[in-house]
C-alpha atoms as a PDB file:
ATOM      1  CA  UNK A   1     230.859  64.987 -31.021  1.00  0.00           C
ATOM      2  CA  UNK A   2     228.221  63.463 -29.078  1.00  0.00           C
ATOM      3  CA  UNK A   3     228.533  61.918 -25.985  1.00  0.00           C
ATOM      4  CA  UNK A   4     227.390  57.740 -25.381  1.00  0.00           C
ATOM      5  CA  UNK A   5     225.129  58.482 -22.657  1.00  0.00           C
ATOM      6  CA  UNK A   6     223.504  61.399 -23.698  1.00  0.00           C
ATOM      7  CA  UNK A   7     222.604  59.596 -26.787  1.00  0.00           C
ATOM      8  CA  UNK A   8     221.906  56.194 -25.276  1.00  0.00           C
ATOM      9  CA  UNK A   9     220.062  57.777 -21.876  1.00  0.00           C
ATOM     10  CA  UNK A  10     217.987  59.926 -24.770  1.00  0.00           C
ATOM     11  CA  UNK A  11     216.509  57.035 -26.522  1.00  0.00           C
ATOM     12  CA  UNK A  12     216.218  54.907 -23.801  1.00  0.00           C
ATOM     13  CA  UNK A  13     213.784  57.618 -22.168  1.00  0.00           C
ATOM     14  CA  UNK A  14     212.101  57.752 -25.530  1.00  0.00           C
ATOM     15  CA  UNK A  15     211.555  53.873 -25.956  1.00  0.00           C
ATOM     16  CA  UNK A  16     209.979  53.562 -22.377  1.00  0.00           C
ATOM     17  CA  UNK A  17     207.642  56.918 -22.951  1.00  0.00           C
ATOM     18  CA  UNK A  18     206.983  55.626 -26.185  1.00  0.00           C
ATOM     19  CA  UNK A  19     205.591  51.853 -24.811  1.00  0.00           C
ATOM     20  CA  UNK A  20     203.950  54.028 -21.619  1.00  0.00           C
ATOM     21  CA  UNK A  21     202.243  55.973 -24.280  1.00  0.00           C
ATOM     22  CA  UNK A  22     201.027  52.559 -25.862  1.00  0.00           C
ATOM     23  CA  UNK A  23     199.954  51.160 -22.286  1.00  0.00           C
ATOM     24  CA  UNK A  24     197.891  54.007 -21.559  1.00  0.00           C
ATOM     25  CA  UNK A  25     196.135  54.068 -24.997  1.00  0.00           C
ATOM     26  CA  UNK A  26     195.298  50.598 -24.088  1.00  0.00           C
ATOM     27  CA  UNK A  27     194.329  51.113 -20.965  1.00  0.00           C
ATOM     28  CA  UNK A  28     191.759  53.876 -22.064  1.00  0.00           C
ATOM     29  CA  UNK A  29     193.610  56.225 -19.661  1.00  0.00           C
ATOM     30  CA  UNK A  30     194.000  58.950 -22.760  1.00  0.00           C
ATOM     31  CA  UNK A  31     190.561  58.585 -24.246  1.00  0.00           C
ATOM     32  CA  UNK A  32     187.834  56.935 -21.842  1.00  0.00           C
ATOM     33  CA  UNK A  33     189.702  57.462 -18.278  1.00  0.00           C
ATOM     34  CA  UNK A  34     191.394  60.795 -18.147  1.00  0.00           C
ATOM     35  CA  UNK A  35     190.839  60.558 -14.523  1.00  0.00           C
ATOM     36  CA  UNK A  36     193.528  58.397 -14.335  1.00  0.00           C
ATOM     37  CA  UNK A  37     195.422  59.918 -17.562  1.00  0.00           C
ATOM     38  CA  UNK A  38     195.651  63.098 -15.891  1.00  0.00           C
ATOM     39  CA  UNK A  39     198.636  61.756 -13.773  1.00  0.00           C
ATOM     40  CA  UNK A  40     200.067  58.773 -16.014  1.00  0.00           C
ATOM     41  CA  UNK A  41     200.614  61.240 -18.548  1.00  0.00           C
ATOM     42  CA  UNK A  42     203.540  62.377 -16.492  1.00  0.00           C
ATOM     43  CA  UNK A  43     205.712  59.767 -15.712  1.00  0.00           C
ATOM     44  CA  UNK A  44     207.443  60.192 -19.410  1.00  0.00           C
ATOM     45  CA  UNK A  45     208.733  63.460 -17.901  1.00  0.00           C
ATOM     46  CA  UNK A  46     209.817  62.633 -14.643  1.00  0.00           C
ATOM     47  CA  UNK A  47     211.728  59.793 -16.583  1.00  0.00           C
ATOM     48  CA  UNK A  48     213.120  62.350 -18.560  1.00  0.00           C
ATOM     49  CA  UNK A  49     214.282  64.203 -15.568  1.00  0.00           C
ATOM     50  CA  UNK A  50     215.746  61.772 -13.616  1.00  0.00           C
ATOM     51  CA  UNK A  51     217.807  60.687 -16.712  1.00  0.00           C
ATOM     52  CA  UNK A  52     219.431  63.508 -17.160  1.00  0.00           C
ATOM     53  CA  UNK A  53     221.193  63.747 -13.994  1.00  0.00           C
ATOM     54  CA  UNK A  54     221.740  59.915 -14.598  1.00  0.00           C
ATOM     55  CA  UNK A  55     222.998  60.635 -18.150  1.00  0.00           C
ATOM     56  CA  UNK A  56     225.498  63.985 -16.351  1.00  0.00           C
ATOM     57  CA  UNK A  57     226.458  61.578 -13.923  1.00  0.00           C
ATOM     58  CA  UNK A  58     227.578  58.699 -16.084  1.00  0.00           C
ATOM     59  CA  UNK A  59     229.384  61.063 -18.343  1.00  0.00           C
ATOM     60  CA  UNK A  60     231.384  62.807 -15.564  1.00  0.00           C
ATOM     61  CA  UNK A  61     232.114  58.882 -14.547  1.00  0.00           C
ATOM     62  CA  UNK A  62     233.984  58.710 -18.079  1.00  0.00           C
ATOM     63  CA  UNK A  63     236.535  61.451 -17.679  1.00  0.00           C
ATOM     64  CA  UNK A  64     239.211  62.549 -14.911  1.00  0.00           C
ATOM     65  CA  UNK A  65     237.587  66.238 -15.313  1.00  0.00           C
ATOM     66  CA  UNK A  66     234.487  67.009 -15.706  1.00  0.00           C
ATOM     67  CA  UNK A  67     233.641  70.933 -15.846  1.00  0.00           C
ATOM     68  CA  UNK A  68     230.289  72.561 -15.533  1.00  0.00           C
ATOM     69  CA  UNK A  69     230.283  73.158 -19.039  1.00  0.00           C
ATOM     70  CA  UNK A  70     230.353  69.982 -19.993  1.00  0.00           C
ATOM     71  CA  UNK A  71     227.491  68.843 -17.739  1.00  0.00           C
ATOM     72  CA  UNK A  72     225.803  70.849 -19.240  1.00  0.00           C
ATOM     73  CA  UNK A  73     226.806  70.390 -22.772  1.00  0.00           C
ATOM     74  CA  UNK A  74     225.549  66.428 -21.679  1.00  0.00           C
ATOM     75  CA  UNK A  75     222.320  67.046 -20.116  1.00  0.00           C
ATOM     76  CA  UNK A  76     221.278  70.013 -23.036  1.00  0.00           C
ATOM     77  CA  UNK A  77     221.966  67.206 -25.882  1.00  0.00           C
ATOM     78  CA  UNK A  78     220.477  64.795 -24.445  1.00  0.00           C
ATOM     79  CA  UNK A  79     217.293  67.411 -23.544  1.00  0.00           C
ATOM     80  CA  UNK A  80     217.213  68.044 -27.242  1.00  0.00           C
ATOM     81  CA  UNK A  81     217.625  64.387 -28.256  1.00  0.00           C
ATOM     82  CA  UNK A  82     214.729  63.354 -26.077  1.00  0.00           C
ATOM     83  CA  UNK A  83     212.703  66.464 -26.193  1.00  0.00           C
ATOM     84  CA  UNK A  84     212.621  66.195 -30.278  1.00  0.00           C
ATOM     85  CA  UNK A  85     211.956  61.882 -30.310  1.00  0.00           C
ATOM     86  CA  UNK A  86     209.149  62.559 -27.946  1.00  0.00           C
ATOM     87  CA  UNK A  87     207.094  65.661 -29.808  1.00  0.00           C
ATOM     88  CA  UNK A  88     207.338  63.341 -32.926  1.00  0.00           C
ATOM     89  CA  UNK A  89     206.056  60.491 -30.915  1.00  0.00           C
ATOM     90  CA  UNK A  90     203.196  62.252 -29.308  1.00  0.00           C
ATOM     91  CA  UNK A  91     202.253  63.969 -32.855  1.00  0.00           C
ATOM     92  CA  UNK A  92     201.992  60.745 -34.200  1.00  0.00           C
ATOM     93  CA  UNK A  93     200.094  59.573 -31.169  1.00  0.00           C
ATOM     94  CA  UNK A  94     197.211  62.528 -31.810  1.00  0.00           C
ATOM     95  CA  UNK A  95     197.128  62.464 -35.606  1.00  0.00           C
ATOM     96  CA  UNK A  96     197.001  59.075 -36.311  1.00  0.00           C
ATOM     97  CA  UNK A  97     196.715  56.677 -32.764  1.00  0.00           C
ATOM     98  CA  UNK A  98     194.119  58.783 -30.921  1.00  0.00           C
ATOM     99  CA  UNK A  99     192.706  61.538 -32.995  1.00  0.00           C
ATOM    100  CA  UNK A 100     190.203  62.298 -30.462  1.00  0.00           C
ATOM    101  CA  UNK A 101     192.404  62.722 -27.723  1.00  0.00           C
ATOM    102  CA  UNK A 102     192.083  66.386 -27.491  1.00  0.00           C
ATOM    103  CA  UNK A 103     188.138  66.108 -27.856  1.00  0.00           C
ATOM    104  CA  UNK A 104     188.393  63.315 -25.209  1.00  0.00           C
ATOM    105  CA  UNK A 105     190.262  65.891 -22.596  1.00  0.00           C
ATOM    106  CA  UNK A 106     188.169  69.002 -23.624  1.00  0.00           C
ATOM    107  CA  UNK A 107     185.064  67.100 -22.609  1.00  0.00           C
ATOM    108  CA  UNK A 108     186.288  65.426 -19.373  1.00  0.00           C
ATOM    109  CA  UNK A 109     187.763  69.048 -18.303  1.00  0.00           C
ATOM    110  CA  UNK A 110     184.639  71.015 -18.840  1.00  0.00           C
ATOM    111  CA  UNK A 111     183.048  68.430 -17.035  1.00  0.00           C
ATOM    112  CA  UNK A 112     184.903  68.105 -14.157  1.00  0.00           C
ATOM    113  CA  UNK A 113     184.770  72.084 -13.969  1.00  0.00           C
ATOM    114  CA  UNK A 114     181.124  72.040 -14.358  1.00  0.00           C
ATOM    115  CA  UNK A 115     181.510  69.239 -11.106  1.00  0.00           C
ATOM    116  CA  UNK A 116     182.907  71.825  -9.161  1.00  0.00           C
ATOM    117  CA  UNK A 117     180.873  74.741 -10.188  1.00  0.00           C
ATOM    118  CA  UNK A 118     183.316  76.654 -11.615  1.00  0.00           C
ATOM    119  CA  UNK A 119     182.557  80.197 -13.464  1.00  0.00           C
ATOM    120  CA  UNK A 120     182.283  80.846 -17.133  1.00  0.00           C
ATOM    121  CA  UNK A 121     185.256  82.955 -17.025  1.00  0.00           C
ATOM    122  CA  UNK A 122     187.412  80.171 -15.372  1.00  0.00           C
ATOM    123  CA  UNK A 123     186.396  77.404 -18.079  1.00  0.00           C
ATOM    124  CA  UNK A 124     186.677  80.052 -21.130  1.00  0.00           C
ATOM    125  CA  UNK A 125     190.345  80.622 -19.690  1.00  0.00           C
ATOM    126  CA  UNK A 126     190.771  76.781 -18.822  1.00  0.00           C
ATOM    127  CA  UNK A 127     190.047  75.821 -22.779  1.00  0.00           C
ATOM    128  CA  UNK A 128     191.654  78.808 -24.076  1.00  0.00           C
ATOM    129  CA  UNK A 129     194.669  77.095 -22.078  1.00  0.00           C
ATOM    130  CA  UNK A 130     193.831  73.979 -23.231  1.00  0.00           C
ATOM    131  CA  UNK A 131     193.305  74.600 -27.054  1.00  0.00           C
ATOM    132  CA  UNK A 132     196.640  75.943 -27.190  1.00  0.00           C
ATOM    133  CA  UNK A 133     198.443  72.902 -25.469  1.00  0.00           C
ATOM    134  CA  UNK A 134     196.699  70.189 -26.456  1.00  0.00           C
ATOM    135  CA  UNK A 135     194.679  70.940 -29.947  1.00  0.00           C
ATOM    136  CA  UNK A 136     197.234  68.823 -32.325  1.00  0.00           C
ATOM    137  CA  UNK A 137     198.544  72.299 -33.938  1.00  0.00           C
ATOM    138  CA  UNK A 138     201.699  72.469 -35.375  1.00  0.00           C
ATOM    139  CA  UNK A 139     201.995  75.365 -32.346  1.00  0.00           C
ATOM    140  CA  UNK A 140     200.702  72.920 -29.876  1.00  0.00           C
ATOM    141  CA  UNK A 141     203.573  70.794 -30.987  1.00  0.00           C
ATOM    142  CA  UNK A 142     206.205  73.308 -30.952  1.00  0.00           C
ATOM    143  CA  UNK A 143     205.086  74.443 -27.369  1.00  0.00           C
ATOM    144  CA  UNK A 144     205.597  71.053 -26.383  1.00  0.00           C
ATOM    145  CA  UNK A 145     209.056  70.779 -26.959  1.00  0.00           C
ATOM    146  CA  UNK A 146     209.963  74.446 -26.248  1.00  0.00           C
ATOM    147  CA  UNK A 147     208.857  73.775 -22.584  1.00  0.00           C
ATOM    148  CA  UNK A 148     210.007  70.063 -22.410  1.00  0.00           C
ATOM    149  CA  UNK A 149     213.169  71.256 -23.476  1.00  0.00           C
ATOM    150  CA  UNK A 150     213.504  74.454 -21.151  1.00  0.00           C
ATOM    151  CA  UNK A 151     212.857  72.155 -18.139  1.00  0.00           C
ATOM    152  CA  UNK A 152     215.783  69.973 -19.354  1.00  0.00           C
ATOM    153  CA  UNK A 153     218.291  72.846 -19.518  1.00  0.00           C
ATOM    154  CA  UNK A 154     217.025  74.033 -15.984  1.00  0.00           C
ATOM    155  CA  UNK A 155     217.967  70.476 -14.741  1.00  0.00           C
ATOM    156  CA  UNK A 156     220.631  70.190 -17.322  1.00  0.00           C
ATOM    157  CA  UNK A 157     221.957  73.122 -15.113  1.00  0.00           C
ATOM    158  CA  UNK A 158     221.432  71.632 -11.399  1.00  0.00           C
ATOM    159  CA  UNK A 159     222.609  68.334 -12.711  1.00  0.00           C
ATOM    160  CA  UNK A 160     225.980  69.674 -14.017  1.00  0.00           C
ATOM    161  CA  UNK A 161     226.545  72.062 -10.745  1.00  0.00           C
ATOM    162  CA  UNK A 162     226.270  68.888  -8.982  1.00  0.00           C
ATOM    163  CA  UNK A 163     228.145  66.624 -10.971  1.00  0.00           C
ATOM    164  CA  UNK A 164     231.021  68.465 -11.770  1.00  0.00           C
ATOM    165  CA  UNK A 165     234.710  67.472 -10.269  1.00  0.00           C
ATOM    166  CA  UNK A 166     237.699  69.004 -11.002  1.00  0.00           C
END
């Protein structure tokens, strides 16, 4: 049975990355100023982080015990909740919001690589990198949420060690 705040913490991350997505499409800052976009497209994760020690903590808040196990069981549904929402929402953002995005990035990387004089080898490895992250493949996708996700278990973790009372 799920828990309240794992579910409500989950989609309240998601609605707030979702509208930060928006604002930074707006703003250019994921087509025409990924010299900004290269740190704005974080804050939906470090949301995502912080709420799931918020969403562990409120949960332990609701019960006399709270074990590490279920900390755990908290923060990993509400990992999976969030980390599924947001691979929709950002698949939906490159295949029918920006489909340039990854063309956009591509050319601003090479280009701020070329800025710094870096070697052939280091930009062949920097798109190889890239193409596999960021391309709009059904891979790409599935990347994204396997390593969204494994970050939220790893806090998950932390969050229920230090949230747990007996």
């Amino acid at each position: 049975m799920p828990t309240k705040p794992s579910v409500k913490y989950a989609l309240l991350a998601l609605a707030i990355s979702t509208v930060w997505i928006m604002i930074e499409h707006f703003m250019g800052w994921n087509s025409t100023r990924h010299d900004i976009g290269q740190y704005t497209r974080m804050l939906p994760m470090v949301l995502f982080w912080v709420l799931i020690f918020v969403t562990v903590n409120q949960s332990r808040g609701q019960r006399d015990t709270y074990s590490f196990n279920e900390g755990l069981r908290d923060g990993m549904l509400m990992s999976l909740l969030y980390c599924a929402g947001f691979t929709i929402v950002i698949y939906l953002y490159q295949k029918f919001i920006n489909p340039a995005f990854f063309e956009t990035l591509k050319v601003y990387t090479l280009d701020q690589m070329r800025a710094r004089n870096a070697t052939e080898a280091e930009m062949e490895k920097s798109m190889k990198d890239m193409e596999m992250s960021f391309n709009g493949s059904i891979i790409s996708f599935f990347l994204l949420f396997v390593f969204s996700f494994g970050w939220g278990l790893i806090l998950s973790a932390i969050a229920a060690r230090v949230y747990r009372k007996k």
